[in-house]
C-alpha atoms as a PDB file:
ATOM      1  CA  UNK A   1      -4.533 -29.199 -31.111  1.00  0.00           C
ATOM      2  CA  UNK A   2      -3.972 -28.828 -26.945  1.00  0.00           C
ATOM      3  CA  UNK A   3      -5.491 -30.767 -24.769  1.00  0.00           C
ATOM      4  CA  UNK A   4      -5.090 -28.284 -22.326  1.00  0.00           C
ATOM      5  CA  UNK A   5      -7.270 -25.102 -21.190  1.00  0.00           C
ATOM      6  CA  UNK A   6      -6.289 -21.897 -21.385  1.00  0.00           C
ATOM      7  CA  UNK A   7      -8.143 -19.154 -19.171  1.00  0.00           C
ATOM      8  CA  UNK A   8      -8.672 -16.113 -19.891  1.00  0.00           C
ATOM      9  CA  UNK A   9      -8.058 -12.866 -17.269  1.00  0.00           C
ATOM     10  CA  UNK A  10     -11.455 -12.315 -17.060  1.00  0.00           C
ATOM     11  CA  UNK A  11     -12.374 -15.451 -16.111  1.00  0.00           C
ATOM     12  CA  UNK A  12      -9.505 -15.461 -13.617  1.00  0.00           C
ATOM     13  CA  UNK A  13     -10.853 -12.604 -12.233  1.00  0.00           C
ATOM     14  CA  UNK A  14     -14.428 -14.294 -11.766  1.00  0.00           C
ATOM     15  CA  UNK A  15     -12.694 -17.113 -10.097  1.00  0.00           C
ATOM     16  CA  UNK A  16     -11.159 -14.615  -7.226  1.00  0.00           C
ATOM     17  CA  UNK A  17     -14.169 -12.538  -6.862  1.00  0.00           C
ATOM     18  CA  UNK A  18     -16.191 -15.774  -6.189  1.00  0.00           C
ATOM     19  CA  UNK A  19     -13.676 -16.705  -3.806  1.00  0.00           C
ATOM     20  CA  UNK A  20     -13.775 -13.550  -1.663  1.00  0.00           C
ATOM     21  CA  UNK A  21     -17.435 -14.030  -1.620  1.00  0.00           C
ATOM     22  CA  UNK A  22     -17.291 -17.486  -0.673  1.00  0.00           C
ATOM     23  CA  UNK A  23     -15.086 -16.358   2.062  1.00  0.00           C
ATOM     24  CA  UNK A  24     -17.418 -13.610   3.116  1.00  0.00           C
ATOM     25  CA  UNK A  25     -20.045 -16.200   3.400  1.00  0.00           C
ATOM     26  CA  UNK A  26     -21.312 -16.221   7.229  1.00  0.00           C
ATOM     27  CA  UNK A  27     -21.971 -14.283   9.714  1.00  0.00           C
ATOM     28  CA  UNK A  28     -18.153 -14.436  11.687  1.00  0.00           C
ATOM     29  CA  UNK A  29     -15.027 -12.882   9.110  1.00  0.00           C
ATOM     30  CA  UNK A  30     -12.800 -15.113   7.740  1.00  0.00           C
ATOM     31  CA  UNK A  31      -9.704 -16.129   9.130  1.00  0.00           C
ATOM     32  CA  UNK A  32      -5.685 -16.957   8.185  1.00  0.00           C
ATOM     33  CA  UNK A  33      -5.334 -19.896  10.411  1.00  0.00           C
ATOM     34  CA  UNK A  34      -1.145 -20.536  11.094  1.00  0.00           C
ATOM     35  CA  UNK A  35       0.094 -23.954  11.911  1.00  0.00           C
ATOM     36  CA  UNK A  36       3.336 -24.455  12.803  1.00  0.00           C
ATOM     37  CA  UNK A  37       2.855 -28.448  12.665  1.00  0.00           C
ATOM     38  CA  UNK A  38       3.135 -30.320   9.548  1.00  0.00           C
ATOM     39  CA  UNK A  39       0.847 -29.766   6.318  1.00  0.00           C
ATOM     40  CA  UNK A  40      -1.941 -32.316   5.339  1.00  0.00           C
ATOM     41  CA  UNK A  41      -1.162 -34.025   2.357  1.00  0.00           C
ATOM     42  CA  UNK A  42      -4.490 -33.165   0.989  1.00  0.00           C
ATOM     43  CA  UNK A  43      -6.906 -29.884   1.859  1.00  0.00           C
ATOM     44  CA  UNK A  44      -9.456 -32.640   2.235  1.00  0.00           C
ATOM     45  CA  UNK A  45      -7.826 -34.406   5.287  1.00  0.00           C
ATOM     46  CA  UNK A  46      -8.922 -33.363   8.488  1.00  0.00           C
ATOM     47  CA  UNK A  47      -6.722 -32.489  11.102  1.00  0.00           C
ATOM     48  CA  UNK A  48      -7.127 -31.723  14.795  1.00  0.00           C
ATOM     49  CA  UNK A  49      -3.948 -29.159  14.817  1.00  0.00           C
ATOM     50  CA  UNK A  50      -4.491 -26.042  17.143  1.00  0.00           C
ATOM     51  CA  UNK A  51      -3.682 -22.648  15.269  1.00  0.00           C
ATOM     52  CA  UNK A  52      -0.252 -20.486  16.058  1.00  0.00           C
ATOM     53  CA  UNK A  53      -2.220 -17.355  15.653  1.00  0.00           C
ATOM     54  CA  UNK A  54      -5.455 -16.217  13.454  1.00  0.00           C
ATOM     55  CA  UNK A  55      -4.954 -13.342  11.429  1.00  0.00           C
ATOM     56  CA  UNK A  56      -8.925 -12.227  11.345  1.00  0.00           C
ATOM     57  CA  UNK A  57      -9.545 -10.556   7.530  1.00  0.00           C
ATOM     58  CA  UNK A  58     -12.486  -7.331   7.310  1.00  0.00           C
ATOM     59  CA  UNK A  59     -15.420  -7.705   6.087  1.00  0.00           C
ATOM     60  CA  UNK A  60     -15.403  -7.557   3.129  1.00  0.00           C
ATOM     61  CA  UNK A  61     -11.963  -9.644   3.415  1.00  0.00           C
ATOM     62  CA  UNK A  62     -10.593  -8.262  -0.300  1.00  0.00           C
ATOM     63  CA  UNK A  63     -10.576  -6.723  -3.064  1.00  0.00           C
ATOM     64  CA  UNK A  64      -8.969  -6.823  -6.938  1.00  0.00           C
ATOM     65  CA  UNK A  65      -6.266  -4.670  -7.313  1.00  0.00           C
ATOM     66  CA  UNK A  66      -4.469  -4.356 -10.454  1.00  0.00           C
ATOM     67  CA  UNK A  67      -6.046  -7.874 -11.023  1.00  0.00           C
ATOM     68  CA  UNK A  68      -4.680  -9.677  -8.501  1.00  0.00           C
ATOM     69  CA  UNK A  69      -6.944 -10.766  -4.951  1.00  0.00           C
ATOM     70  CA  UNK A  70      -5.392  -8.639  -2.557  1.00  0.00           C
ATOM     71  CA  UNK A  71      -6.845  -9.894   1.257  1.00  0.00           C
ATOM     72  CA  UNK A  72      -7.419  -7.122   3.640  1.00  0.00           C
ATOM     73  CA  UNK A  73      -6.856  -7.569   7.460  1.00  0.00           C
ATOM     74  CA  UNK A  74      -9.214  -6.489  10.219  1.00  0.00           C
ATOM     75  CA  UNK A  75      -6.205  -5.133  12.478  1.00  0.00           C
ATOM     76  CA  UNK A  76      -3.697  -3.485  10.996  1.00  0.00           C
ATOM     77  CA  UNK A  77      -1.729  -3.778  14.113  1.00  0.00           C
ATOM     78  CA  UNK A  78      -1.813  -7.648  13.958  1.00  0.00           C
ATOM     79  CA  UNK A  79      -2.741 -11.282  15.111  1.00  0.00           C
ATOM     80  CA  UNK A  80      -1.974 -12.385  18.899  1.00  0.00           C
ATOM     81  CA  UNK A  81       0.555 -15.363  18.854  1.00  0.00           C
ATOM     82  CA  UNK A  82      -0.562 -18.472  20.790  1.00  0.00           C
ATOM     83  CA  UNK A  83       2.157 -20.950  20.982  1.00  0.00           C
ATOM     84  CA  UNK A  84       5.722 -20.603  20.086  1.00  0.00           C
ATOM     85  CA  UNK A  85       7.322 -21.948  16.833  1.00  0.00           C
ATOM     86  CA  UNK A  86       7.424 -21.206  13.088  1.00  0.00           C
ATOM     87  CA  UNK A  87       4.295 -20.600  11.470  1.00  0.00           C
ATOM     88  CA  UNK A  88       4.850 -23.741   8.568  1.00  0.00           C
ATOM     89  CA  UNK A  89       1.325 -23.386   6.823  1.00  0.00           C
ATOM     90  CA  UNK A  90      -2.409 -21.953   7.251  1.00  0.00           C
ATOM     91  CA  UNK A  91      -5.537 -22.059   6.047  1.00  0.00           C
ATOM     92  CA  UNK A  92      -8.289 -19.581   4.817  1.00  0.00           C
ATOM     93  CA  UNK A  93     -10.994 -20.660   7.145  1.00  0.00           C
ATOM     94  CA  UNK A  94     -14.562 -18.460   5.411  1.00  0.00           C
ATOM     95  CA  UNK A  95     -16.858 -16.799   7.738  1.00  0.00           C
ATOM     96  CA  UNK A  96     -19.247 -19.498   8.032  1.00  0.00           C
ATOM     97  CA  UNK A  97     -16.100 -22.389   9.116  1.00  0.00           C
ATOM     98  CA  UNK A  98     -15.502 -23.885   6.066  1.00  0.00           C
ATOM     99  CA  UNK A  99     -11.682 -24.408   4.608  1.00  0.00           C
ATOM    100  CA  UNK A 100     -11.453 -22.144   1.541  1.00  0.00           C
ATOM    101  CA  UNK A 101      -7.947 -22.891   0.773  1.00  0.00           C
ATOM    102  CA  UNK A 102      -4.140 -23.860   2.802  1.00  0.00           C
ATOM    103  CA  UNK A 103      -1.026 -22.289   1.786  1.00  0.00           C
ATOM    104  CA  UNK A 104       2.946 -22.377   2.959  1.00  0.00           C
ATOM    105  CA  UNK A 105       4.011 -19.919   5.236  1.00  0.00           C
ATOM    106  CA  UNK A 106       6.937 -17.943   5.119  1.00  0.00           C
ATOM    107  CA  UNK A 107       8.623 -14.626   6.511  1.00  0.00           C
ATOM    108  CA  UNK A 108       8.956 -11.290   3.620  1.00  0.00           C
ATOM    109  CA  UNK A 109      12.222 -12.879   2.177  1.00  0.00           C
ATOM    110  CA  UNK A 110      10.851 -16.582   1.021  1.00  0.00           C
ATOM    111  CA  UNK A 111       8.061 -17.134  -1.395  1.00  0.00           C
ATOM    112  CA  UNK A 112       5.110 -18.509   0.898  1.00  0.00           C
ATOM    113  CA  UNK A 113       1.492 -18.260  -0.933  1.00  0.00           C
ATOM    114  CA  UNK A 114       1.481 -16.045   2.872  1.00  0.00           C
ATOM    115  CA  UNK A 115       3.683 -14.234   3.957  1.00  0.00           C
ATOM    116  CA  UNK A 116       4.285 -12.672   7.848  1.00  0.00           C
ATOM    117  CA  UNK A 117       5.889 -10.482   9.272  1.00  0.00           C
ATOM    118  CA  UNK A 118       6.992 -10.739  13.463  1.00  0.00           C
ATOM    119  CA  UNK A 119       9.477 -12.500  14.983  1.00  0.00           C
ATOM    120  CA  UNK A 120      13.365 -13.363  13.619  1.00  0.00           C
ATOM    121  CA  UNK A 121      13.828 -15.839  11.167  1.00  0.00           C
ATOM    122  CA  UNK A 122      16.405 -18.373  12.072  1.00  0.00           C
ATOM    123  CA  UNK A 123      19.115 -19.064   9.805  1.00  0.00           C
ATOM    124  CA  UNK A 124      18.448 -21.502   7.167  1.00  0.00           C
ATOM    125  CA  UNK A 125      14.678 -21.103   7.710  1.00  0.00           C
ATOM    126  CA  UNK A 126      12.471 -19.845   6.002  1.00  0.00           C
ATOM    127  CA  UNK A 127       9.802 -18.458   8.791  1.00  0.00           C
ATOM    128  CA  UNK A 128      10.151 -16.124  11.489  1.00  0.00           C
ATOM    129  CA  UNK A 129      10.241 -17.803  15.151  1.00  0.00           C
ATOM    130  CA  UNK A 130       7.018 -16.790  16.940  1.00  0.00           C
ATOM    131  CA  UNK A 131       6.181 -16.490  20.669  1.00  0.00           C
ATOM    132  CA  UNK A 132       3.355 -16.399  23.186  1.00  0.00           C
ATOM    133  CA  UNK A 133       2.353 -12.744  23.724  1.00  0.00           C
ATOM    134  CA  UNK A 134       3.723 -11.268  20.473  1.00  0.00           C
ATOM    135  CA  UNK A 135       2.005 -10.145  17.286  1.00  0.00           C
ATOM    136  CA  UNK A 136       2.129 -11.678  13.635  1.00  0.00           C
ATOM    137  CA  UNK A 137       1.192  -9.437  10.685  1.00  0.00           C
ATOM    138  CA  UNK A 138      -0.186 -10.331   7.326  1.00  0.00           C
ATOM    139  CA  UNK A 139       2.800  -9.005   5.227  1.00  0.00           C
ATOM    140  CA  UNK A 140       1.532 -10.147   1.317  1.00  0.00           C
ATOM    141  CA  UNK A 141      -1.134 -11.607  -0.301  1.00  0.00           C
ATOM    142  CA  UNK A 142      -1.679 -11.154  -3.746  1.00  0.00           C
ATOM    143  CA  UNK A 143      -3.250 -14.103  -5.234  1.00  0.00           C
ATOM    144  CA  UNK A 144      -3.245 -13.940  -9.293  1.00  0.00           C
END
C-alpha cells in the first residue's frame, strides 16, 4: 500500500478555484509582483525587494479553462517597467496584500511558472532585459 496521496481532478480544481478567491479577497486586485533580485529561499521569508513592474490582474483575476487556472490581466496592453534588469521571480500579491504564491520568471521560450513578454532576451538567459519606461506583458499562466 502507498504512503502517498493521490488527488483527484476535482479536487484539483477546488484547490484553484479557492485560490482565485483567495486572491480576489480585498478591496484592491491582485497583483504579479516581478523581482529582478534574487528569490527567497522560502515564501515565508520576508524581503524588502522593490518590484520591476506589477502586472495588476481583473477582478475577478481568473478563471478555469479546460481545467487549468488561467489568470486574467486588467490591461491587455501591459505593466509599466520600473527599473531596468531581468525580471528573475514574482509573487502573486491578493487584493487584500497578502503573498498568495512566488514563481520563476522567464521570457515565452523558457519554462517560468510566469512567463513575459517585452524586452530582448540576452543570450544564454532565460528572461527578457527590461527598462524604465517600457511595458511587460503577462504572456502564460496556466496553473494545473
Amino acid at each position: 500500500m502507498s504512503a502517498e496521496w493521490e488527488i483527484s481532478d476535482a479536487a484539483v480544481v477546488a484547490q484553484l478555484l479557492g485560490l482565485l478567491a483567495r486572491a480576489d479577497a480585498g478591496t484592491g486586485a491582485s497583483v504579479l509582483a516581478l523581482y529582478t533580485t534574487a528569490r527567497p529561499a522560502l515564501i515565508t521569508d520576508v524581503h524588502a525587494d522593490a518590484p520591476q513592474a506589477g502586472i495588476v490582474l481583473a477582478k475577478p483575476c481568473g478563471g478555469m479553462v479546460g481545467g487549468a487556472l488561467v489568470l486574467y490581466v486588467a490591461d491587455p496592453a501591459g505593466a509599466m517597467v520600473m527599473a531596468q534588469g531581468m525580471p528573475r521571480w514574482g509573487e502573486w500579491i491578493a487584493g487584500d496584500g497578502a503573498v498568495l504564491a512566488r514563481f520563476d520568471v522567464t521570457d515565452m521560450d523558457h519554462g517560468g511558472g510566469i512567463r513575459v513578454i517585452g524586452g530582448t532576451t540576452p543570450e544564454g538567459e532565460t528572461s527578457p532585459m527590461l527598462y524604465p519606461g517600457g511595458l511587460v506583458q503577462l504572456g502564460l499562466v496556466a496553473l494545473t
